[in-house]
C-alpha atoms as a PDB file:
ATOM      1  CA  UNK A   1     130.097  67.753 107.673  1.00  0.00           C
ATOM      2  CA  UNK A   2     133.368  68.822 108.476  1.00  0.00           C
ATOM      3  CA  UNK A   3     136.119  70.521 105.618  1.00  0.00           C
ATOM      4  CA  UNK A   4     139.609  70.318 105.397  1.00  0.00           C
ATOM      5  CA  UNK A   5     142.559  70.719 102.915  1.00  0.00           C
ATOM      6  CA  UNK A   6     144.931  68.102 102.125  1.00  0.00           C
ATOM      7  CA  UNK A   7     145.548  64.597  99.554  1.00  0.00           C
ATOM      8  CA  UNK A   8     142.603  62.370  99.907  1.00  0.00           C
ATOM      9  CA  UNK A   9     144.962  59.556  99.980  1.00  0.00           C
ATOM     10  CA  UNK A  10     147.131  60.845 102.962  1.00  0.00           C
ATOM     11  CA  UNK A  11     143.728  59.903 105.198  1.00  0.00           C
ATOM     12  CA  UNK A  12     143.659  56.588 103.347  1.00  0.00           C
ATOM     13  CA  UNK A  13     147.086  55.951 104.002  1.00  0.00           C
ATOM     14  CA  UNK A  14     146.390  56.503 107.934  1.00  0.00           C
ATOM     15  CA  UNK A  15     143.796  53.776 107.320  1.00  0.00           C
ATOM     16  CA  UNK A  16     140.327  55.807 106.911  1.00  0.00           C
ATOM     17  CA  UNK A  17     137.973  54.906 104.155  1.00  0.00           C
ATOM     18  CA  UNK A  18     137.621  57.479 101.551  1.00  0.00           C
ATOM     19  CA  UNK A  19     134.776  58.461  98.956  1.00  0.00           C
ATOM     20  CA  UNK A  20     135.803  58.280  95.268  1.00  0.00           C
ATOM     21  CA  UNK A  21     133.963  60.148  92.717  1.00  0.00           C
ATOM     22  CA  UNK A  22     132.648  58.154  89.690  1.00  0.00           C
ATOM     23  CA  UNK A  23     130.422  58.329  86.252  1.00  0.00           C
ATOM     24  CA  UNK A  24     128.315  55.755  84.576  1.00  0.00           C
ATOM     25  CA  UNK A  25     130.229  55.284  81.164  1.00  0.00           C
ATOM     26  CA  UNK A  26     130.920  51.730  81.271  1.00  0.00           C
ATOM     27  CA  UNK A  27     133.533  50.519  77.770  1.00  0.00           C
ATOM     28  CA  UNK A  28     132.983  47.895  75.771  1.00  0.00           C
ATOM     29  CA  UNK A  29     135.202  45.485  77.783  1.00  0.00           C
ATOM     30  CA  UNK A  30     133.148  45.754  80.353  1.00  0.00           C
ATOM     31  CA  UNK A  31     135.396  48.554  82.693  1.00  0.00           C
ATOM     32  CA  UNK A  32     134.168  52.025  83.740  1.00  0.00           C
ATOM     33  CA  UNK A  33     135.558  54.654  82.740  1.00  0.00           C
ATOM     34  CA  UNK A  34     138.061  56.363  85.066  1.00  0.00           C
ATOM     35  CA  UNK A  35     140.322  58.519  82.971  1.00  0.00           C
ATOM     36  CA  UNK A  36     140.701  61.688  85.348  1.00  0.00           C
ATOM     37  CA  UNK A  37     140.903  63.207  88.761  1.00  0.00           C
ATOM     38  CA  UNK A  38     140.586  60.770  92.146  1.00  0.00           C
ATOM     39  CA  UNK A  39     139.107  57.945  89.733  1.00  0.00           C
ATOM     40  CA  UNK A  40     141.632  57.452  87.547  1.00  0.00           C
ATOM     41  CA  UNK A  41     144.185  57.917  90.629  1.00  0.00           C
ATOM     42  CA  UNK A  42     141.787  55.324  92.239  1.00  0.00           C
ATOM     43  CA  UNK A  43     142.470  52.733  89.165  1.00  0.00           C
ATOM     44  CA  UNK A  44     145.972  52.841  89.461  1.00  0.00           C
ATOM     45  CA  UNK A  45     146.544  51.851  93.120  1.00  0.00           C
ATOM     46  CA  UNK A  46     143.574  49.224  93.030  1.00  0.00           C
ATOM     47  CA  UNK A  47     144.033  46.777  90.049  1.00  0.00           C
ATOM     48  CA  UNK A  48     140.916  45.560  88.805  1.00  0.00           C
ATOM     49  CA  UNK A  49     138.347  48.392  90.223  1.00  0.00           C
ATOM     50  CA  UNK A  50     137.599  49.897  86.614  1.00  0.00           C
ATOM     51  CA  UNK A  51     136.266  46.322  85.863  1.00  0.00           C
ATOM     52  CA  UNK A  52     134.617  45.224  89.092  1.00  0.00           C
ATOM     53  CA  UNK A  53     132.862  49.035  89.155  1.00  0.00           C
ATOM     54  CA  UNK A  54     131.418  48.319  85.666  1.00  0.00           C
ATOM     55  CA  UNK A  55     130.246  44.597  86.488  1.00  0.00           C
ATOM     56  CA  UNK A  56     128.452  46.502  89.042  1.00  0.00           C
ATOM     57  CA  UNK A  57     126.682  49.413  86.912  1.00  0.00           C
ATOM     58  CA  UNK A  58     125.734  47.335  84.493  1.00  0.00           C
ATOM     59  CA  UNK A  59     124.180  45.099  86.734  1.00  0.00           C
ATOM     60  CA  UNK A  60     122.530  47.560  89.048  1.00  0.00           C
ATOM     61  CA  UNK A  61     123.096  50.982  87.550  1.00  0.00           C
ATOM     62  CA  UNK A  62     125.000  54.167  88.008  1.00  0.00           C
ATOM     63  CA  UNK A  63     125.088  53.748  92.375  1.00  0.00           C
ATOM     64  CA  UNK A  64     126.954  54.125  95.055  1.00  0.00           C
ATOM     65  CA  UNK A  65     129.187  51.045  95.333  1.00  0.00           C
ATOM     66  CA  UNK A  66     131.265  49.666  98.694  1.00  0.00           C
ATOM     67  CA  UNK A  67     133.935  48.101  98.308  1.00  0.00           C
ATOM     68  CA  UNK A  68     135.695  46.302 101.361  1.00  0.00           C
ATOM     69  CA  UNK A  69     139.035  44.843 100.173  1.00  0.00           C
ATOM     70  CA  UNK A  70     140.172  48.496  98.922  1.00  0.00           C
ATOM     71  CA  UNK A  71     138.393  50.559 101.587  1.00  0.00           C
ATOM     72  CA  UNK A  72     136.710  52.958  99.264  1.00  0.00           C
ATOM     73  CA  UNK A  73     133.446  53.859  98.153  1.00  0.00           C
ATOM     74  CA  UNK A  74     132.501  55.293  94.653  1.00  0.00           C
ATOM     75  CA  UNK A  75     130.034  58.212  94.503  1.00  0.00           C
ATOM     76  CA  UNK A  76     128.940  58.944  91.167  1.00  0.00           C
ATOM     77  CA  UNK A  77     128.740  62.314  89.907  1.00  0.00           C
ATOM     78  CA  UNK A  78     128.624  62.454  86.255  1.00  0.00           C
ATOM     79  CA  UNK A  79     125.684  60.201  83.887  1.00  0.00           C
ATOM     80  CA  UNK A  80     128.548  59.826  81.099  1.00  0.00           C
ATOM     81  CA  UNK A  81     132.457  60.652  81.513  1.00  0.00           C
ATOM     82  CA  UNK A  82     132.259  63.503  78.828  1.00  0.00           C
ATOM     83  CA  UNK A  83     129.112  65.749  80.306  1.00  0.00           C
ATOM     84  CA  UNK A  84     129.372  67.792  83.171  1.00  0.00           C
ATOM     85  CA  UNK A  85     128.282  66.599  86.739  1.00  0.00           C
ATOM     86  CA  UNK A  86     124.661  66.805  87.558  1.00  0.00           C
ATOM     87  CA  UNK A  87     123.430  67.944  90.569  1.00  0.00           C
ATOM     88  CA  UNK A  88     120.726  65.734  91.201  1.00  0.00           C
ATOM     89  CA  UNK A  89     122.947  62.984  91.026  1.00  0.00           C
ATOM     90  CA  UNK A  90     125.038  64.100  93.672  1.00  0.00           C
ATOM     91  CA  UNK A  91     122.364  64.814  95.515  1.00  0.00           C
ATOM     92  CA  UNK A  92     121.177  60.914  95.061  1.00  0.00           C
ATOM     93  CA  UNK A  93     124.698  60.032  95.968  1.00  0.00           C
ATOM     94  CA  UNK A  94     124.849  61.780  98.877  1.00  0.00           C
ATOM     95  CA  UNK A  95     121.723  60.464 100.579  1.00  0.00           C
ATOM     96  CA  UNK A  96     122.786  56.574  99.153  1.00  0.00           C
ATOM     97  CA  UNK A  97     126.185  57.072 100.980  1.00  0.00           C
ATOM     98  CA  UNK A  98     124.593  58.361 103.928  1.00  0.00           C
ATOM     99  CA  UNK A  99     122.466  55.380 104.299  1.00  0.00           C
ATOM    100  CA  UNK A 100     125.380  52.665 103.306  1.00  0.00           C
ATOM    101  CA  UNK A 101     127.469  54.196 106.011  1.00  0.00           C
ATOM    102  CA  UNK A 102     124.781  53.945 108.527  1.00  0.00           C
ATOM    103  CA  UNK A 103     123.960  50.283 107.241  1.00  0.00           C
ATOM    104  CA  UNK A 104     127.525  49.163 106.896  1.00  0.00           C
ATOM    105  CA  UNK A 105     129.388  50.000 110.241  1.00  0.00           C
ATOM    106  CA  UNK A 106     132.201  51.268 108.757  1.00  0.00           C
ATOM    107  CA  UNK A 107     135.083  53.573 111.035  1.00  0.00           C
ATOM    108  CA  UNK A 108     134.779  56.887 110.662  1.00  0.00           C
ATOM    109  CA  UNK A 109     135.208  59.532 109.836  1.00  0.00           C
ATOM    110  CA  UNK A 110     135.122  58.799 105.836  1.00  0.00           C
ATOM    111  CA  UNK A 111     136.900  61.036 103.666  1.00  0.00           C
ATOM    112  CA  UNK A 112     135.647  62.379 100.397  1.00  0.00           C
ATOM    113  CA  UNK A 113     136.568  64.706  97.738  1.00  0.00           C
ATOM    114  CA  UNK A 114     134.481  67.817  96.909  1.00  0.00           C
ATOM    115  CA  UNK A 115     132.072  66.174  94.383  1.00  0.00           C
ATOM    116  CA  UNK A 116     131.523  67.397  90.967  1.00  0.00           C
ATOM    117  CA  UNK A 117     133.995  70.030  91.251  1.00  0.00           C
ATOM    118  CA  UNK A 118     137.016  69.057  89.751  1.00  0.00           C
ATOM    119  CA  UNK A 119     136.633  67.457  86.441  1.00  0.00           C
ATOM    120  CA  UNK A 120     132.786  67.571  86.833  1.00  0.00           C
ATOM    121  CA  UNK A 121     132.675  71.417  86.150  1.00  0.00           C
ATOM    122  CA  UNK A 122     130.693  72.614  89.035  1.00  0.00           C
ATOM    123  CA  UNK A 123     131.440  75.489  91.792  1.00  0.00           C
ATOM    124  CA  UNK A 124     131.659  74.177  95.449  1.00  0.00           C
ATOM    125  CA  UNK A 125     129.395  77.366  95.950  1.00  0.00           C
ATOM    126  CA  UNK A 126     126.735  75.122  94.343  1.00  0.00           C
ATOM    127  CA  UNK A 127     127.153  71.505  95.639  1.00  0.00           C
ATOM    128  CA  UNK A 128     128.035  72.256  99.066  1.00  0.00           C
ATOM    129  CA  UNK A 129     124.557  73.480 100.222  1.00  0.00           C
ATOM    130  CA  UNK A 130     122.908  70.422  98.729  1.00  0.00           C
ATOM    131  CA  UNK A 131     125.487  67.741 100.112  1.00  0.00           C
ATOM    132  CA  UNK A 132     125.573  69.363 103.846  1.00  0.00           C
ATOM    133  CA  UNK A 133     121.765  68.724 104.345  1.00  0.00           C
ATOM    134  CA  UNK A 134     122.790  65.178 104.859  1.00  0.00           C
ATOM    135  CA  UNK A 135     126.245  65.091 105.966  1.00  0.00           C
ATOM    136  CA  UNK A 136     127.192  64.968 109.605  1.00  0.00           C
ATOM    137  CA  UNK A 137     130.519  65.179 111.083  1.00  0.00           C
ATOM    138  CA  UNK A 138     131.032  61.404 110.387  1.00  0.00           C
ATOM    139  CA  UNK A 139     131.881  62.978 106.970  1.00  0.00           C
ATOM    140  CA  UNK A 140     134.730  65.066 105.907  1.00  0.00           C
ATOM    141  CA  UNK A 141     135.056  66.781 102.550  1.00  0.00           C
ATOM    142  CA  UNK A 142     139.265  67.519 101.710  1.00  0.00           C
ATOM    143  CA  UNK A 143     139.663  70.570  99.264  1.00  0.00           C
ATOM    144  CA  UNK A 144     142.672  69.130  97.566  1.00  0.00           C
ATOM    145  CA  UNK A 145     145.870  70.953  97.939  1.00  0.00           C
END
């Protein structure tokens, strides 16, 4: 796992795929909920995602979800949009992206926001032990700037 400071979206714009973190809450009309940080900056460059990410978590639960025509990948954090991010989670996250990438061929290296520490509430101090376990350098986590 490699770190670096910058915009997430820079490393998109120069074509890499990038790791978007995500919670479960899925609305009534049938869209996740993606109301802050890289999410909700996520749902207003790519149309439709809030909708196709909760067709997909309601169909096969809060997971780590590909998607191809907006070369991102969501990583969920949180259980529900209002509680704090949960470390297990990430941890599940973590080893679920880990095994997509290797499945999936997609370029690397694959960008990702430090998860759980923005909105989520938690100190990098505390999720970067249990993320860099599994993360090589095909990986790079961006402290935002």
């Amino acid at each position: 796992m490699k770190e670096v400071t910058g915009n997430i979206w820079d490393f998109h714009q120069q074509g890499h795929w990038i790791v978007i973190t995500t919670n479960g809450t899925v609305r009534g009309d049938g869209a996740c909920v993606m109301g802050k940080g890289v999410a909700s900056q996520a749902k207003i460059r790519f149309l439709g995602l809030p909708q196709k990410l909760g067709k997909s978590i309601s169909k096969f639960g809060n997971h780590l979800v590909q998607f191809v025509e907006y070369e991102i990948i969501t990583f969920p954090v949180k259980h529900s949009w209002w509680k704090k991010a949960d470390l297990v989670l990430i941890e599940r996250s973590t080893q679920e992206l880990v095994e997509a990438v290797d499945k999936s061929g997609i370029s690397i290296p694959i960008y990702m926001v430090r998860p759980g520490c923005g909105n989520g509430g938690l100190d990098w101090k505390n999720v970067k032990p249990i993320i860099e376990k599994y993360l090589d350098d095909r990986f790079v986590v961006v402290e935002l700037n």
